[in-house]
N, C-alpha and C. Protein backbone atom coordinates (compact mmCIF):
# COMPACT_ATOMS: atom_id res chain seq x y z
N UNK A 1 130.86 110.53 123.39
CA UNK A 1 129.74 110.13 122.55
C UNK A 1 129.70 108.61 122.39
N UNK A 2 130.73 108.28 122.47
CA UNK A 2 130.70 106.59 122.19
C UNK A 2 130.36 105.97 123.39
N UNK A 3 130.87 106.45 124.46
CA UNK A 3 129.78 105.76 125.68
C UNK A 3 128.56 106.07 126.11
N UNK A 4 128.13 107.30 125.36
CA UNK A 4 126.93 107.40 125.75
C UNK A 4 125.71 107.00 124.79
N UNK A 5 126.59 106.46 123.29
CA UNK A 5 126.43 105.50 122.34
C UNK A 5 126.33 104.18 123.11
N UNK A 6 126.84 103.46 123.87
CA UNK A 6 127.30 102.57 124.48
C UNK A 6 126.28 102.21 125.69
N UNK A 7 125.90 103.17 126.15
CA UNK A 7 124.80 102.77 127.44
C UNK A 7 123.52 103.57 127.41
N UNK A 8 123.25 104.15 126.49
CA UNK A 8 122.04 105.02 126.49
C UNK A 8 120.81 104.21 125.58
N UNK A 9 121.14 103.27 125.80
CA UNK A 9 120.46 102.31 123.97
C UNK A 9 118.84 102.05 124.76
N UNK A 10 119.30 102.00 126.26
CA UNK A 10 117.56 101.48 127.10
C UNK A 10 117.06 102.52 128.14
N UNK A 11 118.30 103.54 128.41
CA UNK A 11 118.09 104.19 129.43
C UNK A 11 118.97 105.44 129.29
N UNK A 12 118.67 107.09 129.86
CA UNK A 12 119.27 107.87 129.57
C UNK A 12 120.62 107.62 130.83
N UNK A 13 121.30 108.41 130.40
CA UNK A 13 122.65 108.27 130.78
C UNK A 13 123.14 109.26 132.18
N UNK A 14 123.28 109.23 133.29
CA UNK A 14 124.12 110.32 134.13
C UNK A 14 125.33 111.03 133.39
N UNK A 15 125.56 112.51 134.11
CA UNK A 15 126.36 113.08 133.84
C UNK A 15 128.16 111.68 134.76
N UNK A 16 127.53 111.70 135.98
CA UNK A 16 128.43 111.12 136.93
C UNK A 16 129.06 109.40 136.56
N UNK A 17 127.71 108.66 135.80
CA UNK A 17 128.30 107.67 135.25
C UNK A 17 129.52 107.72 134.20
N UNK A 18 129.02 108.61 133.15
CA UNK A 18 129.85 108.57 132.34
C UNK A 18 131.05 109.31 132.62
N UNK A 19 130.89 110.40 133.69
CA UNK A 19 132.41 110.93 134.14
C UNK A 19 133.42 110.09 134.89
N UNK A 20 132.35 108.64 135.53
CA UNK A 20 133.63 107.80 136.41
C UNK A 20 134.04 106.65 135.55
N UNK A 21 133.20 106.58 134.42
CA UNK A 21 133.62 105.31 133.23
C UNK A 21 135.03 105.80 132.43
N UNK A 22 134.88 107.36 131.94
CA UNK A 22 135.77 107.91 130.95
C UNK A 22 137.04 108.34 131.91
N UNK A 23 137.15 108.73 133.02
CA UNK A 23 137.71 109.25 133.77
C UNK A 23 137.84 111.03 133.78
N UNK A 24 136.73 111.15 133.25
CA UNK A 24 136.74 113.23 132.86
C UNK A 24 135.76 113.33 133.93
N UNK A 25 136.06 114.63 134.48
CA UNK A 25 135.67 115.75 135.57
C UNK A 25 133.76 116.03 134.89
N UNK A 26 132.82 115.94 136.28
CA UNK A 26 131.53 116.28 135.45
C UNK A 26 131.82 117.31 135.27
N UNK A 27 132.10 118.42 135.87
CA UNK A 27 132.15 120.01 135.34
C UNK A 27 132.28 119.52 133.94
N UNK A 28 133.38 119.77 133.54
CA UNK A 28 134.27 119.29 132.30
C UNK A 28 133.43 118.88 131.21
N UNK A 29 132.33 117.88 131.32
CA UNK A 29 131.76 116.87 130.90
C UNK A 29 130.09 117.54 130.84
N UNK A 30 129.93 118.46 131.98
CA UNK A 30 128.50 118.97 131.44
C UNK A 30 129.07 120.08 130.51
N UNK A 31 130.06 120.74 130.53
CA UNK A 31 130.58 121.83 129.22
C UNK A 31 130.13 120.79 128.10
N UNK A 32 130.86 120.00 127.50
CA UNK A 32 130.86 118.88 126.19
C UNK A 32 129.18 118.82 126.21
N UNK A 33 128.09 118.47 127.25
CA UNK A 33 127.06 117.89 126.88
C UNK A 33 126.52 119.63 126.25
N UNK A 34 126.49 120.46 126.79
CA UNK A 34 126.08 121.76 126.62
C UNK A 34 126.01 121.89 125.04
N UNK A 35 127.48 121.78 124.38
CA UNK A 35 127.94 122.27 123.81
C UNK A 35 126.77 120.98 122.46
N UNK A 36 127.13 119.92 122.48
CA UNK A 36 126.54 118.65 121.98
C UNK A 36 125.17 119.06 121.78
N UNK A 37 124.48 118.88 122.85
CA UNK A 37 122.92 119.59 122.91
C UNK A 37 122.34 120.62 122.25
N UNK A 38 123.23 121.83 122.16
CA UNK A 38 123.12 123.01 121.50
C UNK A 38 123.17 122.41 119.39
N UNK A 39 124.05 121.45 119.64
CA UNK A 39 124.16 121.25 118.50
C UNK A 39 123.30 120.23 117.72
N UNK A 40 122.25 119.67 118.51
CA UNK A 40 121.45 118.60 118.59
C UNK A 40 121.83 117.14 118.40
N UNK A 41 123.06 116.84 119.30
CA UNK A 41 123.10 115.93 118.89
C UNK A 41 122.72 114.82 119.71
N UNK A 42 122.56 115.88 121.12
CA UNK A 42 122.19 114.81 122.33
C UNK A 42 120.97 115.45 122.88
N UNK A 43 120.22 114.76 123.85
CA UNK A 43 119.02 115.49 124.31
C UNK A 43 118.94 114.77 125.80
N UNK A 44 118.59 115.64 126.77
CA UNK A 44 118.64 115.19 127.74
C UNK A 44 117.54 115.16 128.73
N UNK A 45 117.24 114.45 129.74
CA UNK A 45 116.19 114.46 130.76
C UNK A 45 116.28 114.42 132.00
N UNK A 46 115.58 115.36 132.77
CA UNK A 46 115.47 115.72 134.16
C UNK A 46 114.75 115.13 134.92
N UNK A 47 115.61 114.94 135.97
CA UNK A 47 114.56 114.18 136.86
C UNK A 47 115.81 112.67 137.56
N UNK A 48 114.68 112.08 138.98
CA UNK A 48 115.61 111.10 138.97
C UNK A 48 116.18 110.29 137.79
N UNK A 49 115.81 109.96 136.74
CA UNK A 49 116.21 108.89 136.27
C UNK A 49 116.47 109.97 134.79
N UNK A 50 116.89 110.92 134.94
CA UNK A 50 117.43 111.92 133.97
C UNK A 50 118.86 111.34 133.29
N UNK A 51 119.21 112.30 132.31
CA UNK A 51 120.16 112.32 132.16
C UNK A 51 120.45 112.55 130.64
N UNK A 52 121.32 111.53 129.27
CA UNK A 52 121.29 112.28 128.54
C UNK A 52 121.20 110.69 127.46
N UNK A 53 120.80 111.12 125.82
CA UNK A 53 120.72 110.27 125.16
C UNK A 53 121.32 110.51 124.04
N UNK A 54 121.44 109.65 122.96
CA UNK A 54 121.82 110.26 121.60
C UNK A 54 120.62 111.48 121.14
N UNK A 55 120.28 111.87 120.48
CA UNK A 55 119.68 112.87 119.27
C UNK A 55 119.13 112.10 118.56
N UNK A 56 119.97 111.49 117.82
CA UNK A 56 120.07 110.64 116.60
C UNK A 56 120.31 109.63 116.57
N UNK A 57 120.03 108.51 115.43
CA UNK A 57 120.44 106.96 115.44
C UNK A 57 121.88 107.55 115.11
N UNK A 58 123.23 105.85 115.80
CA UNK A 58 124.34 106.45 115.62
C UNK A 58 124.92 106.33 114.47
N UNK A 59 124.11 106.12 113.08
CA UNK A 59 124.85 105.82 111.99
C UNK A 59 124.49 107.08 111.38
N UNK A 60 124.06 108.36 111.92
CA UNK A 60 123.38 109.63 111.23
C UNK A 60 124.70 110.54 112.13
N UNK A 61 125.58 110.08 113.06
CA UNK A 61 126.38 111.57 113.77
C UNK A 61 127.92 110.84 113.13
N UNK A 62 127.80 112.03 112.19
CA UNK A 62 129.57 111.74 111.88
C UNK A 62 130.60 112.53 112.93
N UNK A 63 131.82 111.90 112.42
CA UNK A 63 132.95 112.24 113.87
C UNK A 63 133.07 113.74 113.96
N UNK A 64 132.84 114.18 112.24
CA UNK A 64 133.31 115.60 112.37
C UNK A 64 131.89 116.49 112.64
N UNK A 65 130.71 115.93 112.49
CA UNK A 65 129.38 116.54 113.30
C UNK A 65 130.03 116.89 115.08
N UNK A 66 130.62 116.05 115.71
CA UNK A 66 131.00 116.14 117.04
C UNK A 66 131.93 116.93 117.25
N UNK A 67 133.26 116.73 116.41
CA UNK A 67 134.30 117.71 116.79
C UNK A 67 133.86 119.28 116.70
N UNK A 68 133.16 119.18 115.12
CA UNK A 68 132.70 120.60 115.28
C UNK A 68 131.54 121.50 116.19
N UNK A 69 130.85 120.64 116.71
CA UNK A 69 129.91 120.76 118.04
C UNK A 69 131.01 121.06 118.97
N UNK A 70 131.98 120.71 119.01
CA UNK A 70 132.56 120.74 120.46
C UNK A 70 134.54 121.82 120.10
N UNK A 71 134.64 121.50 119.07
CA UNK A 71 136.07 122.75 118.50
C UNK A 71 135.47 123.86 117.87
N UNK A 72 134.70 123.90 116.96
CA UNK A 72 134.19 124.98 115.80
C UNK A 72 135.00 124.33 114.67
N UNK A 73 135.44 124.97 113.95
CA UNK A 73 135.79 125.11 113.03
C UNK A 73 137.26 124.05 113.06
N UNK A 74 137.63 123.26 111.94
CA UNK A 74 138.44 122.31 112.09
C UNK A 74 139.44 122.47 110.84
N UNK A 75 139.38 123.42 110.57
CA UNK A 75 140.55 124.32 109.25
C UNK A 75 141.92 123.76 110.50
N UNK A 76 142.91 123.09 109.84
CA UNK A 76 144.19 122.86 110.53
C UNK A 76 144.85 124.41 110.54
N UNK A 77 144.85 124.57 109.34
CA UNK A 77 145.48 126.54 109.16
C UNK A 77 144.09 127.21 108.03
N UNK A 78 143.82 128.40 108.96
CA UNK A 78 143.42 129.07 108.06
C UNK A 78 144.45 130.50 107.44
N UNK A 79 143.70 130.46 106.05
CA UNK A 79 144.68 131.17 104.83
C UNK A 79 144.15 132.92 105.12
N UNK A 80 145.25 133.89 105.24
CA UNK A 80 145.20 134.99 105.71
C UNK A 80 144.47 135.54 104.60
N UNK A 81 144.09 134.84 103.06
CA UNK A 81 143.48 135.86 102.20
C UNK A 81 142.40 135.46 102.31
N UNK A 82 141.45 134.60 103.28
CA UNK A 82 140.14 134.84 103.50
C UNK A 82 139.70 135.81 105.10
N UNK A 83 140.79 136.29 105.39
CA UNK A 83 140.22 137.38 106.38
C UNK A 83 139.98 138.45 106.10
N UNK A 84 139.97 139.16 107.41
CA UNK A 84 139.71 140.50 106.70
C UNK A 84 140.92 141.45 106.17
N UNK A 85 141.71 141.35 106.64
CA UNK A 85 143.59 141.41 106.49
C UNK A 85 143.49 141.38 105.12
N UNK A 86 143.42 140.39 104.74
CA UNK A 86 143.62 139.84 103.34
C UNK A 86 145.23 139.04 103.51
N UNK A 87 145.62 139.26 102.20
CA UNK A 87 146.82 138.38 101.87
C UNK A 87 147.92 139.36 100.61
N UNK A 88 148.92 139.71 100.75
CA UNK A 88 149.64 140.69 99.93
C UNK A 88 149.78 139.89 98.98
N UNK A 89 150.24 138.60 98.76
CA UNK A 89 151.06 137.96 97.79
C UNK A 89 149.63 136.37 97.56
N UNK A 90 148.82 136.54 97.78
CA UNK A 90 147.57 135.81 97.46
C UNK A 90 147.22 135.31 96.13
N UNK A 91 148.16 136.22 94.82
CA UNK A 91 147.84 135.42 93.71
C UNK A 91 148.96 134.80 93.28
N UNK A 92 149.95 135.05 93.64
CA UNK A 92 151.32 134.28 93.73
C UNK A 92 151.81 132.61 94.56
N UNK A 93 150.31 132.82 95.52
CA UNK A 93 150.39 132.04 96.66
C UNK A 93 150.26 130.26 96.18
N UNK A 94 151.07 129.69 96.66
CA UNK A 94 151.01 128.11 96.19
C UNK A 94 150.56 127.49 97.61
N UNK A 95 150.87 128.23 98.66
CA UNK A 95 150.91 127.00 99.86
C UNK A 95 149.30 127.13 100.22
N UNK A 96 148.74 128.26 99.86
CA UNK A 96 146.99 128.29 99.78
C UNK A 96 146.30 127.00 99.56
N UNK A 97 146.98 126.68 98.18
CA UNK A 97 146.69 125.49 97.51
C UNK A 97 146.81 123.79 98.33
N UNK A 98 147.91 123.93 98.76
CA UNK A 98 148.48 123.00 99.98
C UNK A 98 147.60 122.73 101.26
N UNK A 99 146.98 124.01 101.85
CA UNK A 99 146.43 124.14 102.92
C UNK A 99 145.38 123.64 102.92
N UNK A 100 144.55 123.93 101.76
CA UNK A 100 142.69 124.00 100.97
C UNK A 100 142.64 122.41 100.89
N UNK A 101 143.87 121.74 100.15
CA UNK A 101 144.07 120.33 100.15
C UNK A 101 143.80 119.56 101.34
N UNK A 102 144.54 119.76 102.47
CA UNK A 102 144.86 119.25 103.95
C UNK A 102 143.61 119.74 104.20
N UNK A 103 142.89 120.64 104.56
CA UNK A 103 141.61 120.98 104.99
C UNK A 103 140.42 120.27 104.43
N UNK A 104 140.44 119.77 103.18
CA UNK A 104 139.29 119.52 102.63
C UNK A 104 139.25 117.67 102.95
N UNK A 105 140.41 117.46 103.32
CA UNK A 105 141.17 116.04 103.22
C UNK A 105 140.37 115.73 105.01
N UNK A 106 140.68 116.96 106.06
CA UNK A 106 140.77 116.21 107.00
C UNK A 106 138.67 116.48 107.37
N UNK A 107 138.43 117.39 106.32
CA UNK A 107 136.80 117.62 106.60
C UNK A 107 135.78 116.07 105.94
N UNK A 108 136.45 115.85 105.20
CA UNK A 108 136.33 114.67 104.50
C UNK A 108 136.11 113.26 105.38
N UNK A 109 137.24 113.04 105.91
CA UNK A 109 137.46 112.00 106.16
C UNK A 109 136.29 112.14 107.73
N UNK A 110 136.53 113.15 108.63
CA UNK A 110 135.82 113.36 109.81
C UNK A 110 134.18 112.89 109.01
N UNK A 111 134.05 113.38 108.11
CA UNK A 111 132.63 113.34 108.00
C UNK A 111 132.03 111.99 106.90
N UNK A 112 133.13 111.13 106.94
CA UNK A 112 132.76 109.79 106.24
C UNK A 112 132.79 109.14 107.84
N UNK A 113 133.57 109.35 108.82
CA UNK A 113 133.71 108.58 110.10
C UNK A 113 132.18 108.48 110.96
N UNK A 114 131.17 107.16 111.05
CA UNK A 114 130.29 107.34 111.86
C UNK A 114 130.59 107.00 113.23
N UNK A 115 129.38 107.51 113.81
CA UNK A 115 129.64 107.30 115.39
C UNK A 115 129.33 105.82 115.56
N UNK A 116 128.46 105.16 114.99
CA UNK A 116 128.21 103.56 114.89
C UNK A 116 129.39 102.74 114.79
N UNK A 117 130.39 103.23 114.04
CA UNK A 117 131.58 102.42 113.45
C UNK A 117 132.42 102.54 114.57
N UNK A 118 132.80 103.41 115.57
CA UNK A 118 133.43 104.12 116.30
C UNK A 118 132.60 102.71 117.76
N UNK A 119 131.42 102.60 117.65
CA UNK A 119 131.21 102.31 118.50
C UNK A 119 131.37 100.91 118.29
N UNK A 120 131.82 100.09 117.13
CA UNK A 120 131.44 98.75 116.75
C UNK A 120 133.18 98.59 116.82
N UNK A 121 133.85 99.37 116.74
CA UNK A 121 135.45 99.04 117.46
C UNK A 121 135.34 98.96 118.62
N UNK A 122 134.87 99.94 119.19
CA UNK A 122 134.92 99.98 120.83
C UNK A 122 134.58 98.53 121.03
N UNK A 123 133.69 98.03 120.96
CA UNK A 123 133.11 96.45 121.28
C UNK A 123 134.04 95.69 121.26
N UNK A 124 134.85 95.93 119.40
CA UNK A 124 135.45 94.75 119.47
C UNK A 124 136.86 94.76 120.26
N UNK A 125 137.53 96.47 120.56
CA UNK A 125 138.39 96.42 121.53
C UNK A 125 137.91 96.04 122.90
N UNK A 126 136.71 96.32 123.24
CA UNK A 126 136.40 95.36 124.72
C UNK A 126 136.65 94.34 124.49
N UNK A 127 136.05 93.50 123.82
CA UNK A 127 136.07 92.01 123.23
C UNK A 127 137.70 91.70 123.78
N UNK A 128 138.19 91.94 122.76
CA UNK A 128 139.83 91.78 122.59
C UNK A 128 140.52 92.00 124.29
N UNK A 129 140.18 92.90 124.92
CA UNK A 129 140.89 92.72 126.06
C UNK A 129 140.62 92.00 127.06
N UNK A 130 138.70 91.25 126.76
CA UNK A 130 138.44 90.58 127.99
C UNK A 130 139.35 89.11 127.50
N UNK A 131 139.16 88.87 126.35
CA UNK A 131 139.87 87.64 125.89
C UNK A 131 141.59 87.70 126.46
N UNK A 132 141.90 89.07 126.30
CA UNK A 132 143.91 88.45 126.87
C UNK A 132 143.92 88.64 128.32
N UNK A 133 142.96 88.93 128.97
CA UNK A 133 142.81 89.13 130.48
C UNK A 133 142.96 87.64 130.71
N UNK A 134 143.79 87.64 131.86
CA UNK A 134 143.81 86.50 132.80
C UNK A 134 143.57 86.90 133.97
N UNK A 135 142.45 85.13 134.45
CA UNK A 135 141.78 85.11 135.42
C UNK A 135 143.21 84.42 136.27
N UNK A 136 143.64 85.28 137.56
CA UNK A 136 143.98 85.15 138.42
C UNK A 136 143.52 84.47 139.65
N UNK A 137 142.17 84.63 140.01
CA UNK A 137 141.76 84.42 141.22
C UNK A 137 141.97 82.86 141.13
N UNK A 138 141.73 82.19 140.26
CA UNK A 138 142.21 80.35 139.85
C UNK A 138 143.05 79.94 140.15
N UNK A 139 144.33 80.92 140.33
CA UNK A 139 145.92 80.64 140.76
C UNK A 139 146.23 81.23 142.03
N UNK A 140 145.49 81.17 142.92
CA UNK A 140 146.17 81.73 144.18
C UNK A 140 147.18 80.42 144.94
N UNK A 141 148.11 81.65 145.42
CA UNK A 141 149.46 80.43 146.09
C UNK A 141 149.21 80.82 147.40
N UNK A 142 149.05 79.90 148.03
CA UNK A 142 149.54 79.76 149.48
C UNK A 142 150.90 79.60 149.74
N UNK A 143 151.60 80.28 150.68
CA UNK A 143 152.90 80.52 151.59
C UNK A 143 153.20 80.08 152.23
């Protein structure tokens, strides 16, 4: 999502670009768009100059809008007394309490995370590596 945050801003995106930028398999990679699309977060177009775009501006797709487009459900553990099973010892239960915590903690945070912010690191980690890159071709030695 962040590269297709990243290059879709004038033009829709290939499946094949973004599989040789990220290094993921298109198979692989039209599963994720499938899955994305279904969930509206991307929309795509056919044709030569096809391919795929955001949905949405990127300050509207939080991280956990994506994971859950693409995992389901993002419960780290779910608690046996909301199945159908149930739970024997459920009113006794403390680590329920523990779990509901960690779950609500990590639904939280996914869904304060935008895809904009995500993409405004990415920059500044490009940034950052073109700057410690050294230009070599300036120093060639002859033998």
């Amino acid at each position: 999502m962040i590269d297709l945050a990243l290059y879709s801003e004038q033009e829709a995106v290939s499946i094949s670009s973004i599989a040789l930028r990220q290094n993921i398999s298109e198979s692989y990679l039209e599963q994720l768009m499938a899955k994305l699309k279904k969930a509206g977060l991307v929309i795509s177009t056919r044709g030569a100059q096809g391919g795929y775009r955001l949905a949405l501006p990127m300050c509207e797709i939080s991280v956990g809008d994506v994971l859950r487009a693409l995992e389901g459900d993002l419960r780290a553990v779910e608690c046996t007394a909301h199945t159908d099973e149930g739970c024997q010892g459920e009113e006794l239960c403390v680590t329920k309490y523990v779990w509901q915590r960690i779950n609500e903690s990590i639904s939280r945070t996914v869904d304060e995370m935008m895809l904009d912010q995500l993409v405004a690191e990415s920059r500044k980690a490009q940034e950052k590596a073109k700057a410690h890159s050294v230009d070599y071709s300036q120093n060639s030695c002859s033998g």
